[in-house]
Protein backbone atom coordinates (compact mmCIF):
# COMPACT_ATOMS: atom_id res chain seq x y z
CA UNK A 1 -134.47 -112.94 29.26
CA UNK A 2 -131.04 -113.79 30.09
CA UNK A 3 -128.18 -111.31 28.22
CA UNK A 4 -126.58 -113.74 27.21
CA UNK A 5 -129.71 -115.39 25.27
CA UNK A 6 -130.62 -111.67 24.19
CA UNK A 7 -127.46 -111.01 22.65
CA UNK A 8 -127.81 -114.37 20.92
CA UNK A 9 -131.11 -113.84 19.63
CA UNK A 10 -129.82 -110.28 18.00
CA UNK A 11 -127.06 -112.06 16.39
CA UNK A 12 -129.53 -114.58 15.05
CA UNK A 13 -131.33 -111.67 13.79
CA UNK A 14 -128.62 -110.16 12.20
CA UNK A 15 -127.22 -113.10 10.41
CA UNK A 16 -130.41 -113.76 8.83
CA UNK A 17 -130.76 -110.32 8.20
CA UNK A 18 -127.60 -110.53 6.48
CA UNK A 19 -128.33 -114.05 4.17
CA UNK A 20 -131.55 -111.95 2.76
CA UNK A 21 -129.34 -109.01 1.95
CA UNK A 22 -126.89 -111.33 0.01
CA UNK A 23 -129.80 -113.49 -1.83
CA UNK A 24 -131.25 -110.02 -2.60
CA UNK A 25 -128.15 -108.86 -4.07
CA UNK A 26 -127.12 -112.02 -5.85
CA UNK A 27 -130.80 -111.64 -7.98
CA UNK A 28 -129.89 -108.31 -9.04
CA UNK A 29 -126.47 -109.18 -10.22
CA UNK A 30 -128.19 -111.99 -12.20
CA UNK A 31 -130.31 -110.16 -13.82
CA UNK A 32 -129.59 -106.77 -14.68
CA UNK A 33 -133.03 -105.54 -15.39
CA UNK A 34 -133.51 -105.40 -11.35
CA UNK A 35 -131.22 -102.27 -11.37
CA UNK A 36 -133.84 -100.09 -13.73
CA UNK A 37 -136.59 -101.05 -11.02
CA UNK A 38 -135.47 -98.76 -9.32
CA UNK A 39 -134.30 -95.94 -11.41
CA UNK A 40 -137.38 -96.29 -13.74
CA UNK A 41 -140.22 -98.35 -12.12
CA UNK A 42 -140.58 -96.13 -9.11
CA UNK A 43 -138.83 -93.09 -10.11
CA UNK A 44 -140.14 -92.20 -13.30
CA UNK A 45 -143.53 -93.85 -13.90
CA UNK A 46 -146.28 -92.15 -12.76
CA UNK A 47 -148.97 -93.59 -13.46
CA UNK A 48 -148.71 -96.93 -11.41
CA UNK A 49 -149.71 -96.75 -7.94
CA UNK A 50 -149.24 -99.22 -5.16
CA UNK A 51 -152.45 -101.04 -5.56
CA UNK A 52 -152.03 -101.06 -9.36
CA UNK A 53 -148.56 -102.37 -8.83
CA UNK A 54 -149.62 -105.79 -6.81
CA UNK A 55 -152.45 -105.87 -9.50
CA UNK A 56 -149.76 -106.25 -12.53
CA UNK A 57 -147.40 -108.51 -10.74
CA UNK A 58 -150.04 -110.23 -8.93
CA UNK A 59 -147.80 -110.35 -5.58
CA UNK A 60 -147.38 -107.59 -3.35
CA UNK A 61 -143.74 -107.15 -4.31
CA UNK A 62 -142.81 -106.01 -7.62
CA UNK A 63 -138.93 -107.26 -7.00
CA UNK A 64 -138.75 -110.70 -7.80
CA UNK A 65 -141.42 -110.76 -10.68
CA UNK A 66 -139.17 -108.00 -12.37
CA UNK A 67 -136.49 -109.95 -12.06
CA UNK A 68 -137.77 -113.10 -13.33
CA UNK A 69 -139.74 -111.60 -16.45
CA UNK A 70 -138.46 -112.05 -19.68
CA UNK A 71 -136.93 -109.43 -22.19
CA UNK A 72 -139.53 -108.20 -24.74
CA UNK A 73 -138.87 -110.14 -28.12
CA UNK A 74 -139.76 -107.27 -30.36
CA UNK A 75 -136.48 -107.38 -31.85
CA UNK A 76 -135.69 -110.44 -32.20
CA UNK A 77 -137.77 -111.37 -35.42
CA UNK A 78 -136.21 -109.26 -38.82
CA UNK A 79 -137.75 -106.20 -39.80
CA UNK A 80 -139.49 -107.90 -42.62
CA UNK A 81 -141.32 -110.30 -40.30
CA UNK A 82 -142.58 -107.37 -37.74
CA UNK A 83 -143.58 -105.65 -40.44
CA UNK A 84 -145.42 -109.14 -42.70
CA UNK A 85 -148.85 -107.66 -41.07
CA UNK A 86 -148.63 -105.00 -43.60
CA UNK A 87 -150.11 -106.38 -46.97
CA UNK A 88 -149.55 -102.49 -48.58
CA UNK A 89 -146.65 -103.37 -50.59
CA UNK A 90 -145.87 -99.71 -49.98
CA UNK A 91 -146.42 -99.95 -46.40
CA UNK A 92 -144.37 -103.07 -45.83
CA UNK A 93 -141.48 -101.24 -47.62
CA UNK A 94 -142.09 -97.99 -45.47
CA UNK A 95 -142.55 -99.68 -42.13
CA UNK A 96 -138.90 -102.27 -42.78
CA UNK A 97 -137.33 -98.93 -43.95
CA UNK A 98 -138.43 -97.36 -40.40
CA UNK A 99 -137.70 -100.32 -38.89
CA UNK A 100 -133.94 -100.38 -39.64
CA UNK A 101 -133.51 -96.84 -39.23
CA UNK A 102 -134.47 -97.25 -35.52
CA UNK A 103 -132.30 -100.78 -35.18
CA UNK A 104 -129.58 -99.28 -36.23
CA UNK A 105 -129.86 -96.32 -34.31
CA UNK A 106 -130.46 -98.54 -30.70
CA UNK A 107 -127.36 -100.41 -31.98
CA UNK A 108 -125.05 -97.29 -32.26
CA UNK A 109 -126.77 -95.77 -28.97
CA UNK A 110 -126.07 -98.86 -26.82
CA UNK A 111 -122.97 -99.40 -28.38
CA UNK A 112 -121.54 -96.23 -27.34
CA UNK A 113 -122.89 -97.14 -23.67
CA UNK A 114 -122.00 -100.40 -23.37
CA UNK A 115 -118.04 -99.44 -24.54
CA UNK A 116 -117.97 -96.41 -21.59
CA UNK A 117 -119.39 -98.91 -19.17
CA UNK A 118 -116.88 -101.28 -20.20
CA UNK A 119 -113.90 -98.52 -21.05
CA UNK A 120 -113.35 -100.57 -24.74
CA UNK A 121 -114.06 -100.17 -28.47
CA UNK A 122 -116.26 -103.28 -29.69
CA UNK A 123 -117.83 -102.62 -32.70
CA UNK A 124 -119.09 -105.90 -34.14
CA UNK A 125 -121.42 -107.87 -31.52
CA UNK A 126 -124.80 -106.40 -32.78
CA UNK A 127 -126.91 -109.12 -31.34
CA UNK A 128 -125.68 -108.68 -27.86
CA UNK A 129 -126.03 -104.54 -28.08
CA UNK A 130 -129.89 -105.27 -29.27
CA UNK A 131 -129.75 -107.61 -26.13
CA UNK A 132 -128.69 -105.80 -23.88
CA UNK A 133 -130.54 -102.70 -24.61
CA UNK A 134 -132.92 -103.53 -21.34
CA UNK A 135 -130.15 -103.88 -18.80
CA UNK A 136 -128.87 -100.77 -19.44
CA UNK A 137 -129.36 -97.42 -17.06
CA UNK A 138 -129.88 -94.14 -18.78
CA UNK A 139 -131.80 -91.37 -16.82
CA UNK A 140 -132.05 -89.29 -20.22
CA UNK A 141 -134.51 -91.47 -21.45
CA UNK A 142 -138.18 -91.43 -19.88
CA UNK A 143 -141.03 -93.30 -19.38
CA UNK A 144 -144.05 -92.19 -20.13
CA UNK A 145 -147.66 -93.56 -20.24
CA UNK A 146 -148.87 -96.06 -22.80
CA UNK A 147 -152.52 -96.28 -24.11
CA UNK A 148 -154.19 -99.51 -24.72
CA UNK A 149 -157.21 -101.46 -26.08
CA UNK A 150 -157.74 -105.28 -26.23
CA UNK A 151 -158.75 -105.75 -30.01
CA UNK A 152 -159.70 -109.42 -29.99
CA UNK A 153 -156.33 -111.21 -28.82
CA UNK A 154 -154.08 -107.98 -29.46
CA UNK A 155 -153.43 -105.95 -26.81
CA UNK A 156 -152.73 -102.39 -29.18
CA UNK A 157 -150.10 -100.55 -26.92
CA UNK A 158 -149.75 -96.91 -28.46
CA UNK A 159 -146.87 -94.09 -26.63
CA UNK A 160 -148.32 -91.00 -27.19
CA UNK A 161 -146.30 -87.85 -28.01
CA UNK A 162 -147.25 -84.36 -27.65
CA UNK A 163 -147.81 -82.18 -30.85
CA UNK A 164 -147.78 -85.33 -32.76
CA UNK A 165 -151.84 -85.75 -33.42
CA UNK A 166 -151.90 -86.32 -29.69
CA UNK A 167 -155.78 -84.84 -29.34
CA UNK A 168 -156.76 -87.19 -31.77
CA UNK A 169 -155.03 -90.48 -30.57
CA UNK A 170 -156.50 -89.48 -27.04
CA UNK A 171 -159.62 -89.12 -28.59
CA UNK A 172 -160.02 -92.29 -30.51
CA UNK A 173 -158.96 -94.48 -27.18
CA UNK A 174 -161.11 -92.38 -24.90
CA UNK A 175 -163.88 -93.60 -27.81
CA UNK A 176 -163.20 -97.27 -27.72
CA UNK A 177 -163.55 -97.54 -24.06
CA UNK A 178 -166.36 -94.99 -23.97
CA UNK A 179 -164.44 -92.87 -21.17
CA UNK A 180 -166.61 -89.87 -21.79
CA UNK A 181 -167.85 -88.87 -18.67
CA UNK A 182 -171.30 -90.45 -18.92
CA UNK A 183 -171.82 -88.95 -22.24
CA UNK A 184 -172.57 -90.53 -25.12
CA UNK A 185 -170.72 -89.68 -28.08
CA UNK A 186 -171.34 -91.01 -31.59
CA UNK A 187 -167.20 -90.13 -32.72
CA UNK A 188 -164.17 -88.93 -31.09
CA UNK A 189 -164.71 -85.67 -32.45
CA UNK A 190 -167.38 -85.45 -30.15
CA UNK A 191 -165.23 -85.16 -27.31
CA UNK A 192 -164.02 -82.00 -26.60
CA UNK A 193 -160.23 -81.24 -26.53
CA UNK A 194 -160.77 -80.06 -22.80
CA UNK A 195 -162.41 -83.28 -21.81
CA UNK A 196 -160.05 -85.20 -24.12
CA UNK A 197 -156.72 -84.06 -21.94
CA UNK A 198 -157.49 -82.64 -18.61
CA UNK A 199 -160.71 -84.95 -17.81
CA UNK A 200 -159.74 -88.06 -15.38
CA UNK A 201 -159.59 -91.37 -16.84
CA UNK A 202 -162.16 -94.10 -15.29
CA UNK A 203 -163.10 -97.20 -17.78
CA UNK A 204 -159.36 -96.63 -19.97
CA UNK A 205 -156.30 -97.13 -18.33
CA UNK A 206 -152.77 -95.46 -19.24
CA UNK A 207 -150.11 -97.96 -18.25
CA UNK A 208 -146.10 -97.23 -17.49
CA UNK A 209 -143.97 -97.64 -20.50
CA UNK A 210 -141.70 -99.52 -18.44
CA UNK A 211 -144.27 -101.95 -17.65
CA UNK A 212 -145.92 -102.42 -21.06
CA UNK A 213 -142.58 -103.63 -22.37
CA UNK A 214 -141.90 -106.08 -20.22
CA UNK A 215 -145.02 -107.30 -18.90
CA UNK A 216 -146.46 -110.75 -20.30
CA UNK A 217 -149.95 -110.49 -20.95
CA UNK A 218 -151.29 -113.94 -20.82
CA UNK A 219 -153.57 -114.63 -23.81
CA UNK A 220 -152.67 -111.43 -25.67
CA UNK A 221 -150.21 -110.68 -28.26
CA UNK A 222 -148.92 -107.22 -28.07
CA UNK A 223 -149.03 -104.89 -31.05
CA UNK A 224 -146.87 -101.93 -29.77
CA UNK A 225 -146.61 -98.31 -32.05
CA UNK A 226 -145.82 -94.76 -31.85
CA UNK A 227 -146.11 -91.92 -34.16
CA UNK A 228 -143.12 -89.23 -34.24
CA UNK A 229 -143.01 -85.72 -35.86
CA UNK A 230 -140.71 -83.44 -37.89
CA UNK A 231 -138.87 -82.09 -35.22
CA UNK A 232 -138.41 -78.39 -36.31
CA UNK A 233 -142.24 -78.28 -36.82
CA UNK A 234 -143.15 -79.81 -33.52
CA UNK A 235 -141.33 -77.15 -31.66
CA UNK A 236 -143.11 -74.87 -33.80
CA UNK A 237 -146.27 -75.95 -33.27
CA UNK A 238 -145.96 -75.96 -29.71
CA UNK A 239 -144.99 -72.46 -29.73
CA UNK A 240 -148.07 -71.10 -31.42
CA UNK A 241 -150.45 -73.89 -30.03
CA UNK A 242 -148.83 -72.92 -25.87
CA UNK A 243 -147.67 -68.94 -26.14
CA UNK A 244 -149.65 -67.49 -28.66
CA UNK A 245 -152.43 -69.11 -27.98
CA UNK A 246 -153.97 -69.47 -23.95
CA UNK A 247 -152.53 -71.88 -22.03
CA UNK A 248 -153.42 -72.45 -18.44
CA UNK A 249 -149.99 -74.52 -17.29
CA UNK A 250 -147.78 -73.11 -20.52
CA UNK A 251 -148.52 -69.17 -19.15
CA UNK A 252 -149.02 -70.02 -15.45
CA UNK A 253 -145.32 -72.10 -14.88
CA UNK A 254 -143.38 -71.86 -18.51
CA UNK A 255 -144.17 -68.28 -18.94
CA UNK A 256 -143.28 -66.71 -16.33
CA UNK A 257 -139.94 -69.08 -15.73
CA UNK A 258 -138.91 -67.55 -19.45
CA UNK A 259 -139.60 -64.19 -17.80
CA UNK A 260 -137.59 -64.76 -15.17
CA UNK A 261 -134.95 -65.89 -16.76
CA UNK A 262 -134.18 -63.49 -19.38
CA UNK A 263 -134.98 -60.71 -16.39
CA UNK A 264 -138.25 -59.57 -17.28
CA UNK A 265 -140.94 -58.63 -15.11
CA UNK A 266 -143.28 -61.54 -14.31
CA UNK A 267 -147.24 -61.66 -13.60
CA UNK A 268 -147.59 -58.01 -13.63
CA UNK A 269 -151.25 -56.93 -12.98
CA UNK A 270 -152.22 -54.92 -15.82
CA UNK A 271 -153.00 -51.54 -15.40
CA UNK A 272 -155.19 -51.48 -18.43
CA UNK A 273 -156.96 -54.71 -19.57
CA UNK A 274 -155.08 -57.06 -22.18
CA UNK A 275 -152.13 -54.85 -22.27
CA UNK A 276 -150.06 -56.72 -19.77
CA UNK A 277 -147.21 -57.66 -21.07
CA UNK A 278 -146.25 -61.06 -18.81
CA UNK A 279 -147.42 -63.58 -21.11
CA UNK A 280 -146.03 -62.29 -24.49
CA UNK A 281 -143.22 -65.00 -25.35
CA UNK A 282 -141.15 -64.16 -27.99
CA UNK A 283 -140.56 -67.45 -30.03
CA UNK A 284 -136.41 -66.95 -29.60
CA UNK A 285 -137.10 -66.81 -25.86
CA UNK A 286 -139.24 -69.77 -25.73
CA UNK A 287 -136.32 -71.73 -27.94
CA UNK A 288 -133.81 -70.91 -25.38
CA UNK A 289 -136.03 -72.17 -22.65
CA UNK A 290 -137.14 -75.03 -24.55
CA UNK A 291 -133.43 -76.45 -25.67
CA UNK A 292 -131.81 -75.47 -22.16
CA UNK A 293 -129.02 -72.97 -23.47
CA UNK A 294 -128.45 -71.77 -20.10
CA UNK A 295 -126.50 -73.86 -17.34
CA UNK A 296 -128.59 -71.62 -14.85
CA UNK A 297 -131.92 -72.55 -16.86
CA UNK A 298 -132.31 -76.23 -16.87
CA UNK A 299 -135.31 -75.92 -19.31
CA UNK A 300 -138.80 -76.72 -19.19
CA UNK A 301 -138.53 -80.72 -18.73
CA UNK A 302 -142.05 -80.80 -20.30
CA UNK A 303 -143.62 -83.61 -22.75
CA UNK A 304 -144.31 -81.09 -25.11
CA UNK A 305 -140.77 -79.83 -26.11
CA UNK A 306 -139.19 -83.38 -25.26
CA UNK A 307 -137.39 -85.30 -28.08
CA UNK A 308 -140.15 -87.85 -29.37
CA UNK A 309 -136.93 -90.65 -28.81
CA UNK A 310 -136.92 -90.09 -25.23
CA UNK A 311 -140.20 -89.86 -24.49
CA UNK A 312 -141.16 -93.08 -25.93
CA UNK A 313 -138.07 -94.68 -26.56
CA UNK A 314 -138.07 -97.11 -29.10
CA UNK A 315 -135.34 -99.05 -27.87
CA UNK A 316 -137.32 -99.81 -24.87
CA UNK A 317 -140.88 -99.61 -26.43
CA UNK A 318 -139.55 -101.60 -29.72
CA UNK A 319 -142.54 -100.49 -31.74
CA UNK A 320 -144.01 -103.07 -34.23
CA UNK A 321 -145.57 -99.32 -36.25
CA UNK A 322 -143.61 -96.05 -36.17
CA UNK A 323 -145.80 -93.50 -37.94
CA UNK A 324 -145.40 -90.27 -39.15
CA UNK A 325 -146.94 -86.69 -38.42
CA UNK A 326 -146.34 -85.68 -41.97
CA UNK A 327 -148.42 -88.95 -43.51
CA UNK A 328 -150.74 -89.09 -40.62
CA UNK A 329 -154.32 -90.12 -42.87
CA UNK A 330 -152.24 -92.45 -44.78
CA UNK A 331 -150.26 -94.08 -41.72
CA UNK A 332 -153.48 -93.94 -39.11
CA UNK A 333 -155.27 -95.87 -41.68
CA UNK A 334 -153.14 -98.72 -42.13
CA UNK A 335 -152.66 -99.18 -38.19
CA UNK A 336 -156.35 -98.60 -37.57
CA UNK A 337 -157.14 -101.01 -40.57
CA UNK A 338 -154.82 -103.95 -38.32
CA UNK A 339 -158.03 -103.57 -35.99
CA UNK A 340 -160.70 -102.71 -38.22
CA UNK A 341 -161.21 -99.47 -36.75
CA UNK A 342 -160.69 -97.83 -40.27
CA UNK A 343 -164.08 -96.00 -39.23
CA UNK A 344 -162.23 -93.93 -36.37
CA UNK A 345 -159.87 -92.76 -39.40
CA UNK A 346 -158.58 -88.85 -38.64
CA UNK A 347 -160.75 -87.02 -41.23
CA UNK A 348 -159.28 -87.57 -45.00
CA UNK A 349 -161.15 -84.12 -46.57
CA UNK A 350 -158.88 -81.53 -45.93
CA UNK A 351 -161.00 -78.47 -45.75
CA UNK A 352 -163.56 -80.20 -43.02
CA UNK A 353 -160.20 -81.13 -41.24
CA UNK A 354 -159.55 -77.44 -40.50
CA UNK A 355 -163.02 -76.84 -39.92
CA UNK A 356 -162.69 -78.86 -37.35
CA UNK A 357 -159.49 -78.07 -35.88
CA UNK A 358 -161.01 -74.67 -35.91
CA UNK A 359 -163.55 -75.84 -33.77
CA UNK A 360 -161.05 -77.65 -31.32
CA UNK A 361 -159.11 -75.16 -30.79
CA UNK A 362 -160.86 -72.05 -30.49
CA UNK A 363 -163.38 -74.13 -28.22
CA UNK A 364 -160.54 -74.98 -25.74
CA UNK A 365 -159.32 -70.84 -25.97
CA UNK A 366 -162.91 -70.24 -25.11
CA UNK A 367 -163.52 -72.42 -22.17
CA UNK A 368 -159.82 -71.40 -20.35
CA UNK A 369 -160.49 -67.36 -20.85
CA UNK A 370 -164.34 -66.89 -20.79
CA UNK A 371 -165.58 -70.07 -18.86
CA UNK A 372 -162.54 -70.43 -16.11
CA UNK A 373 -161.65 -66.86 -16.19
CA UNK A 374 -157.93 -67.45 -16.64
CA UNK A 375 -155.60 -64.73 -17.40
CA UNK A 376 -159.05 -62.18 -17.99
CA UNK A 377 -156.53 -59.39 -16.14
CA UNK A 378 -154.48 -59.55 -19.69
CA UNK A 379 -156.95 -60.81 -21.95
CA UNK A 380 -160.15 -59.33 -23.39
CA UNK A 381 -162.66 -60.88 -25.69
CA UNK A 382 -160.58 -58.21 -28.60
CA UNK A 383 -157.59 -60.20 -27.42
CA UNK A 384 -158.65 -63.63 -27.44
CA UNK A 385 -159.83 -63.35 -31.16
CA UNK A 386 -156.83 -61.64 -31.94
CA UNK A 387 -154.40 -64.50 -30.84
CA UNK A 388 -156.93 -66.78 -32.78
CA UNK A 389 -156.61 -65.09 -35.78
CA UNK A 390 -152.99 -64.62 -35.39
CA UNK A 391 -152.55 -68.29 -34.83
CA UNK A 392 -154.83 -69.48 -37.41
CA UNK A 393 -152.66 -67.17 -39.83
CA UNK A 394 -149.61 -68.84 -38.52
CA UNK A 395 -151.15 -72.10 -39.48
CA UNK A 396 -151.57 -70.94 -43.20
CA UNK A 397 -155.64 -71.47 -42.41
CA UNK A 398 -156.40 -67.83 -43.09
CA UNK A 399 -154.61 -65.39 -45.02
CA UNK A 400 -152.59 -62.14 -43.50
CA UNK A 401 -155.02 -59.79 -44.15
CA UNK A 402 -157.71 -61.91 -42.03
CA UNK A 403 -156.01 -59.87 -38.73
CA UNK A 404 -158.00 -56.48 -40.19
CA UNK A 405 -161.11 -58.37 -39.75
CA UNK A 406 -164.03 -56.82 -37.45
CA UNK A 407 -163.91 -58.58 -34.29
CA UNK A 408 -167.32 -59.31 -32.58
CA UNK A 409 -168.24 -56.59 -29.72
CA UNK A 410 -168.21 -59.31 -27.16
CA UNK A 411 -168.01 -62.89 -26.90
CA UNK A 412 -171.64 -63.83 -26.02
CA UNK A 413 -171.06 -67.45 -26.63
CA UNK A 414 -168.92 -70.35 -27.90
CA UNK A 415 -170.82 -71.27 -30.89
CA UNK A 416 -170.60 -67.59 -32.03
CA UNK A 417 -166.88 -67.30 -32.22
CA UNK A 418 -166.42 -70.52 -33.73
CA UNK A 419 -169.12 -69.87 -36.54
CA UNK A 420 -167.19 -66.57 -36.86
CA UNK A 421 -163.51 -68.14 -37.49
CA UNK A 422 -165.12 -71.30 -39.23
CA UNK A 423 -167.29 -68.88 -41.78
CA UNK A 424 -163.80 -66.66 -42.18
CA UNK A 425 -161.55 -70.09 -43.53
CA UNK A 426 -164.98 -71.22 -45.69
CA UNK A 427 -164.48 -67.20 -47.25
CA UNK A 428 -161.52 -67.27 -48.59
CA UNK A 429 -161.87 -70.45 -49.81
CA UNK A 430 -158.03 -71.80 -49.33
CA UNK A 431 -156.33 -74.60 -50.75
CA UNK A 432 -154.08 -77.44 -48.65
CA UNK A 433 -150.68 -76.16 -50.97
CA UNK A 434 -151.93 -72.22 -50.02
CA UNK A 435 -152.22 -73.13 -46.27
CA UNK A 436 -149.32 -75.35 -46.23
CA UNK A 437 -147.31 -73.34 -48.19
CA UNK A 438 -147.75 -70.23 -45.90
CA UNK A 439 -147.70 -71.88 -42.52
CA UNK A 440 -143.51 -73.48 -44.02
CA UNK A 441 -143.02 -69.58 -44.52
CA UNK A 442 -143.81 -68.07 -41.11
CA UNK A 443 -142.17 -71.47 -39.43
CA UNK A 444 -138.86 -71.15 -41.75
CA UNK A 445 -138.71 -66.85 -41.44
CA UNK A 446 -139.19 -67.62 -37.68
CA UNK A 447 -136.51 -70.18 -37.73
CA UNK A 448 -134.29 -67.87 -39.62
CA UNK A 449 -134.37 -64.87 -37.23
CA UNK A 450 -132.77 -67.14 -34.27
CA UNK A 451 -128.90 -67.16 -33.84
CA UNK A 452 -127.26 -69.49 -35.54
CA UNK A 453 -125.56 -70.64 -32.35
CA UNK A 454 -129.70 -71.50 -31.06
CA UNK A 455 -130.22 -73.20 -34.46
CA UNK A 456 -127.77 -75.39 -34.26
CA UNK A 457 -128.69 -75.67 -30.25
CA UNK A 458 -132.15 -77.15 -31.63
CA UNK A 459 -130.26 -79.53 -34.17
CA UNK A 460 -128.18 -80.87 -30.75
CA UNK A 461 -131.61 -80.79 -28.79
CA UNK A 462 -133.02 -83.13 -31.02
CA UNK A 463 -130.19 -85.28 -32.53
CA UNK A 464 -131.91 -88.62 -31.63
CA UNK A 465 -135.39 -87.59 -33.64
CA UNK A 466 -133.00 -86.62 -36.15
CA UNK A 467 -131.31 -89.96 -36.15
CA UNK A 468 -133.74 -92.50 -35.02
CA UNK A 469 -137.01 -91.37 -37.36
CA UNK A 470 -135.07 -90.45 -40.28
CA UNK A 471 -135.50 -86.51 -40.01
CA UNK A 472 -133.24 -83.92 -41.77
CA UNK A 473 -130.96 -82.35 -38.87
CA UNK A 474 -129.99 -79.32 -41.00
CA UNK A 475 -132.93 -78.41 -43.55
CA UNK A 476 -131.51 -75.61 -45.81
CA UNK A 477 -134.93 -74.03 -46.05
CA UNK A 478 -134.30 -72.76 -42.40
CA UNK A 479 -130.08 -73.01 -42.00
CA UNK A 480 -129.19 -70.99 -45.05
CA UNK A 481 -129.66 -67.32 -44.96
């Protein structure tokens, strides 16, 4: 080829290289949604591979078809009408009340963004701050997987949070589309709390929050929800569920990065079995960690300690349901009922509740210590039903004095340590106000031994639980002396 017809064809090249970058850029500017494909789509969601990617869009490119999809319309009906499913007058009223909480919380939050994008003060244009809650970038907030069902022409959409009946949830979707490993369960409860969260998903699918709200599902309505917890408990319970308690990931990564950073020594080989000290997390430590009060320390950046509101945020999820830890029978039922799947309910009797629970839990201890052999250089079979019993106490299931018990000689077998906690609970024969009421007085005299400065670290941590779900940000059962 001639240079002069080379250098011709480059420019040729170029130029049209050039139009696509323009058209390419002009679509973004139109629609602002294209900028959070990037920051969110790819960056955040993990769940959505390539191949699942050109199976949503249905076009190898996920570009143009994210450009081009329309804004979820969650919010655009009153809180009366997403709520109208709800024949409960008392459940109507509950849900609207929720509802507007969380409106008005999205309004203030993307107020305050949109007037430091724009460098002004606008207070009054609600309608365009609920609109424009899609378009905007925020890196705080992260997506997270979505579980889903088709229920007839509903496509239920539920964002899972951690400590917040998550076992259960998992459970009852795992049920409905019989992901059970081949087995055949008769109830959720048959599937073990192992298999429930660290077994790989093959007829269910977990989609990308991202996706899920802006998706079009063609022949389905949506029905999107969420449950959220008391957020002084939920740090709580993750404490005694992750440190005193066994915990594979919790001891293997979070442990020993609290270690480090308060300058202890980490993974030490004990010299003496279960007297290693490595793994013993002091709950003050694992609040610093957890709320990032050290600029050196970023913090754990797990699911578990996350704010519920940024996990699944519900100005990007725009939940239909928002249900509550604290009336989890009552609240389960009515969304369940929506589907009639009232027969998946989370077990109403209180007593077989913790029976069960028992059963859950000590199971899982059993299988990560005895069965996988984790952490067996630090604890024994004395120490394993130790932490069980000391956890259980913390719970309120068994009473102080249940720590002088006689522990078994050896743990010969699953079934034998959980008909040994199980037969301790049906013994002393508690009530729900005895085992509530003592669990609220280890969590608030735990509480009241941090710092004030860490207390009020927490309160900061979680200031969008606090605002969005209608939580008290300074209970005086844990901030007054």
């Amino acid at each position: 080829m001639r240079p002069r017809c080379r250098h011709l064809t480059w420019a040729v090249v170029l130029l049209m290289l050039t139009v696509v970058y323009y058209l390419d850029k002009g679509k973004s500017n139109s629609s602002a949604t294209f900028r959070r494909t990037s920051n969110c789509f790819f960056k955040e969601t993990k769940a959505v591979t390539r191949q699942e990617t050109t199976l949503m869009t249905g076009q190898p490119s996920v570009f143009s078809w994210w450009s081009e999809v329309p804004r979820n319309p969650a919010f655009t009906s009153s809180a009366s009408e997403t709520c109208a499913r709800f024949s409960d007058v008392a459940t109507h009223r509950t849900c609207v009340e929720r509802q507007e909480r969380v409106r008005a919380y999205c309004v203030e939050r993307f107020r305050d963004q949109l007037n430091d994008k724009a460098g002004n003060n606008d207070t009054d244009d609600t309608e365009r701050y609920l609109a424009a809650g899609d378009a905007l970038d925020d890196d705080t907030y992260r997506s997270v997987d979505v579980l889903s069902y088709e229920a007839g022409s509903t496509l239920l959409l539920f964002c899972s949070v951690h400590k917040v009946a998550s076992t259960y949830w998992l459970r009852v979707f795992r049920f409905l589309h019989n992901d059970t490993n081949g087995r055949e369960v008769r109830t959720p409860q048959s599937i073990s709390k192992h298999e429930t969260h660290l077994a790989p998903f093959t007829s269910s699918r977990a989609l990308a929050l991202d996706y899920v709200t802006r998706r079009l599902h063609p022949g389905l309505q949506d029905f999107r929800c969420m449950f959220v917890r008391e957020p002084y408990h939920r740090l709580w319970a993750v404490y005694v569920d992750k440190f005193v308690l066994p915990d594979n990931f919790f001891w293997s990564h979070h442990a020993w990065q609290i270690k480090k950073m308060f300058g202890f020594p980490v993974m030490a080989k004990a010299t003496t079995p279960g007297t290693s000290p490595c793994f013993n997390v002091s709950f003050e430590e694992f609040v610093r960690y957890a709320v990032k009060t050290s600029p050196r320390w970023p913090g754990p950046n797990d699911d578990h300690v996350t704010p519920a509101a940024r996990l699944c945020d519900p100005c990007t999820l725009k939940p239909h349901f928002i249900g509550h830890f604290e009336t989890l029978a009552h609240d389960a039922h009515q969304l369940l009922q929506q589907f009639s799947l009232t027969d998946l309910d989370p077990e109403s009797d209180f007593k077989l509740h913790v029976l069960n629970n028992m059963h859950t839990v000590t199971q899982f201890v059993y299988e990560t210590v005895v069965e996988q052999r984790h952490f067996r250089h630090c604890v024994t079979d004395f120490d394993l039903q130790d932490r069980l019993l000391r956890a259980f106490i913390l719970n309120g299931y068994l009473p102080p004095h249940a720590a002088e018990v006689r522990h078994l000689a050896a743990l010969r077998s699953v079934g034998e340590l959980v008909a040994m906690m199980q037969e301790l609970f049906t013994s002393f024969n508690r009530t729900e106000a005895e085992v509530r009421a003592q669990r609220d007085s280890h969590l608030r005299q735990s509480y009241r031994a941090l710092p004030v400065d860490l207390l009020h670290a927490v309160r900061t941590y979680y200031r969008d639980d606090f605002q969005a779900f209608g939580y008290d940000p300074q209970p005086a059962d844990i901030f007054q002396p």
